[in-house]
N, C-alpha and C. Protein backbone atom coordinates (compact mmCIF):
# COMPACT_ATOMS: atom_id res chain seq x y z
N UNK A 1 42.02 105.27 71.06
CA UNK A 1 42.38 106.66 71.20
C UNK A 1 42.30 107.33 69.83
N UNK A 2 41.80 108.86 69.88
CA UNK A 2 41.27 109.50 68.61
C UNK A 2 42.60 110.22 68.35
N UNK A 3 43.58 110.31 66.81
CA UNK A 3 44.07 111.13 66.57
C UNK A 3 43.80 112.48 65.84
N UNK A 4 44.33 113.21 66.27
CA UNK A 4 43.82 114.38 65.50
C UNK A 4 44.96 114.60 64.17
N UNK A 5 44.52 114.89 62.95
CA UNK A 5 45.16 114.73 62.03
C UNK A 5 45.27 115.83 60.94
N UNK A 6 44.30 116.40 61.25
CA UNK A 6 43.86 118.14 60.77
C UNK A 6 42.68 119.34 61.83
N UNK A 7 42.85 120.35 61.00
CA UNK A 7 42.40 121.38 62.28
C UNK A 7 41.77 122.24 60.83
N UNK A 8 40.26 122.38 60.22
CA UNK A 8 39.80 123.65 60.01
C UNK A 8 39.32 124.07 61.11
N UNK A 9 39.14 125.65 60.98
CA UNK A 9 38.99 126.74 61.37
C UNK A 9 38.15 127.89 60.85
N UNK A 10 37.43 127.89 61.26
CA UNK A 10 36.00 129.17 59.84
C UNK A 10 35.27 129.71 60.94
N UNK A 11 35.20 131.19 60.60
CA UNK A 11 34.46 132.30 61.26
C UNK A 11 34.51 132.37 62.82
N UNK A 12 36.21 131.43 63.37
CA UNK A 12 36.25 131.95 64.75
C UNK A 12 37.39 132.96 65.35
N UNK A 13 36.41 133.75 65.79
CA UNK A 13 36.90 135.26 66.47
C UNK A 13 37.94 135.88 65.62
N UNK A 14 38.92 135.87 65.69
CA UNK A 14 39.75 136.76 65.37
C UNK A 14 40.65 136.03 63.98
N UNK A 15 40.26 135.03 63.91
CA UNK A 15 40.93 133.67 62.02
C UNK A 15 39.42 135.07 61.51
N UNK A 16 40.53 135.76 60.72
CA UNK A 16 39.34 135.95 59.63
C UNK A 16 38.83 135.28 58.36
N UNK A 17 40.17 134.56 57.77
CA UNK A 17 39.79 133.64 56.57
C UNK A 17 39.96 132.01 57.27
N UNK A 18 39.68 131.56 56.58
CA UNK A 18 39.28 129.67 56.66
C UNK A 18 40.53 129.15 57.28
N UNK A 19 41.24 128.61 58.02
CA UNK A 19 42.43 128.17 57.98
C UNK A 19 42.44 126.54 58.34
N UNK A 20 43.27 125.68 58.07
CA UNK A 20 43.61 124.28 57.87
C UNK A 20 44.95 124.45 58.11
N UNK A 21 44.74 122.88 59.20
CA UNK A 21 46.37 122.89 59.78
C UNK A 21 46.23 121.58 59.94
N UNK A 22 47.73 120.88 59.05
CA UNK A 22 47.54 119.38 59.13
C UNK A 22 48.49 119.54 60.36
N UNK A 23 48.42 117.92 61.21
CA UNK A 23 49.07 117.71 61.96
C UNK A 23 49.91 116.52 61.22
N UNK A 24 51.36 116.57 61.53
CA UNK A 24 52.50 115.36 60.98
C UNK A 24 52.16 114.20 62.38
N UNK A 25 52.31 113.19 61.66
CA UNK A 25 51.79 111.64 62.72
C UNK A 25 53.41 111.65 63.33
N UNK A 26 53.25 111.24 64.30
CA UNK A 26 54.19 110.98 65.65
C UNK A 26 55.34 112.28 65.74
N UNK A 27 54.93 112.91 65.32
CA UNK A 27 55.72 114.86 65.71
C UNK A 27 54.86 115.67 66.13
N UNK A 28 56.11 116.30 67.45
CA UNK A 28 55.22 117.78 68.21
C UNK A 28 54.89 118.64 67.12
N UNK A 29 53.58 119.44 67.40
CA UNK A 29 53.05 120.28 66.95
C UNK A 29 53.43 121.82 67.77
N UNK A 30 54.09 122.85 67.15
CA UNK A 30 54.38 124.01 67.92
C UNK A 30 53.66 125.18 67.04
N UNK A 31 53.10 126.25 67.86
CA UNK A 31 51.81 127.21 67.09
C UNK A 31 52.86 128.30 67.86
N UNK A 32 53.38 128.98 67.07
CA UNK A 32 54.64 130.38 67.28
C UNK A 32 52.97 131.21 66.07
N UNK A 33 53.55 132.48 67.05
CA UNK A 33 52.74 133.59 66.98
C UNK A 33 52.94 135.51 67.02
N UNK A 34 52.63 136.28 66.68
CA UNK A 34 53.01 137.61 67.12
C UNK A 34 51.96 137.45 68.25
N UNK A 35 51.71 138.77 68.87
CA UNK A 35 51.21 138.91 69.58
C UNK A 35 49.72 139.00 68.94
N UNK A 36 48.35 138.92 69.49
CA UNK A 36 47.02 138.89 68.73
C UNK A 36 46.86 138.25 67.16
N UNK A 37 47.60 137.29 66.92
CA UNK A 37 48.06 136.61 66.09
C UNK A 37 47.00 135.60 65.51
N UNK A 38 45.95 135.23 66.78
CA UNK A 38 45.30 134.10 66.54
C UNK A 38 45.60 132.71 67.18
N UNK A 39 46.89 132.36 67.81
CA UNK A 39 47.74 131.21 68.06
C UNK A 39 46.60 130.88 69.29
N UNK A 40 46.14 131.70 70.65
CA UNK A 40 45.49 131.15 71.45
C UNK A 40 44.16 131.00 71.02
N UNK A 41 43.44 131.26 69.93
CA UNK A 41 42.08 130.95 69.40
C UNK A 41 41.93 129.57 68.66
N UNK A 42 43.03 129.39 68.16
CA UNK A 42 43.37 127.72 67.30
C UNK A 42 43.60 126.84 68.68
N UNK A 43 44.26 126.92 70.43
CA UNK A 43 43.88 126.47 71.20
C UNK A 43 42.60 126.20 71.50
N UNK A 44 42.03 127.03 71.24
CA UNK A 44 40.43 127.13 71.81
C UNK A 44 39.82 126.66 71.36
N UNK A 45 40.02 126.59 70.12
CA UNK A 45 39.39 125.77 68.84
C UNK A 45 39.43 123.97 68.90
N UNK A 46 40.84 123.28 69.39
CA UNK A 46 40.77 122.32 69.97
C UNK A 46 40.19 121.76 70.95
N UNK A 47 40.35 122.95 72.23
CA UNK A 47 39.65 122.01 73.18
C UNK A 47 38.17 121.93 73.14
N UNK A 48 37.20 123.10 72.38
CA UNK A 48 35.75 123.74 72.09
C UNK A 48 35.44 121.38 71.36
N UNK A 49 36.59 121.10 70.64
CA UNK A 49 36.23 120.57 69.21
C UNK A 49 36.38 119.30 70.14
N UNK A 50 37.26 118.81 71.09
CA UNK A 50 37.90 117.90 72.30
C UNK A 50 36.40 117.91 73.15
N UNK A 51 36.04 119.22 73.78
CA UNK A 51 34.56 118.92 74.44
C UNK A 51 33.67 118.33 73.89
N UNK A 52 33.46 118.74 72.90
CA UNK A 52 32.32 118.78 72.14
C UNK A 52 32.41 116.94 71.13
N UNK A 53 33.29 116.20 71.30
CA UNK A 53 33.43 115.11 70.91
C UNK A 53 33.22 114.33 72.31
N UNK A 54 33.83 114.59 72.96
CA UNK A 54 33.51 114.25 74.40
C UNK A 54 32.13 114.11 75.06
N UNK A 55 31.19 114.88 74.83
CA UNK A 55 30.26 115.20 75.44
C UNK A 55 29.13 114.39 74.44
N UNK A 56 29.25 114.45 73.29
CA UNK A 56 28.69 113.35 72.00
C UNK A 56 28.94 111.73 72.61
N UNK A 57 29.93 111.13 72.80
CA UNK A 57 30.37 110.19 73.44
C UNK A 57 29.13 109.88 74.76
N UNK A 58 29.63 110.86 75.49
CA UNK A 58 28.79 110.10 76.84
C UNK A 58 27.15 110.46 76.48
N UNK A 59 26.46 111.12 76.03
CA UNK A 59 25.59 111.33 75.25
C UNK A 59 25.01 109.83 74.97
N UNK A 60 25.97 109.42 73.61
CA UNK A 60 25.67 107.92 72.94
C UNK A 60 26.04 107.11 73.89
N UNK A 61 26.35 106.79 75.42
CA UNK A 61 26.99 105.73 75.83
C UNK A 61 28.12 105.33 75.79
N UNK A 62 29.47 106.04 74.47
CA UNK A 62 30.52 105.39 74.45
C UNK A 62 31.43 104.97 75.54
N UNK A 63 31.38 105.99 76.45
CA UNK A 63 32.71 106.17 77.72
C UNK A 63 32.10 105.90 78.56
């Protein structure tokens, strides 16, 4: 199983500058937000990054 351990972020939608987000090993991760904040685009950004490792995988045979 793959951990995720950091998160850049560059030139998507509404992140106007670069952003990096470590994740702490065996603690929840919580993304608090204003409203148009960006918080559901760093979602998007995971699962875009989750497919897209996924789809490489069965691609090469792994899964």
């Amino acid at each position: 199983m793959a951990r995720l351990t950091r998160l850049r972020i560059e030139g998507y939608r509404s992140i106007g500058s670069p952003v990096e987000i470590q994740f702490p090993q065996n603690q929840p991760v919580v993304l608090v937000g204003e409203n148009n904040a960006g918080t559901s685009n760093i979602v998007k950004a995971l699962q875009f990054g989750a497919d897209l490792r996924s789809s490489l995988q069965r691609r090469a045979g792994l899964t």
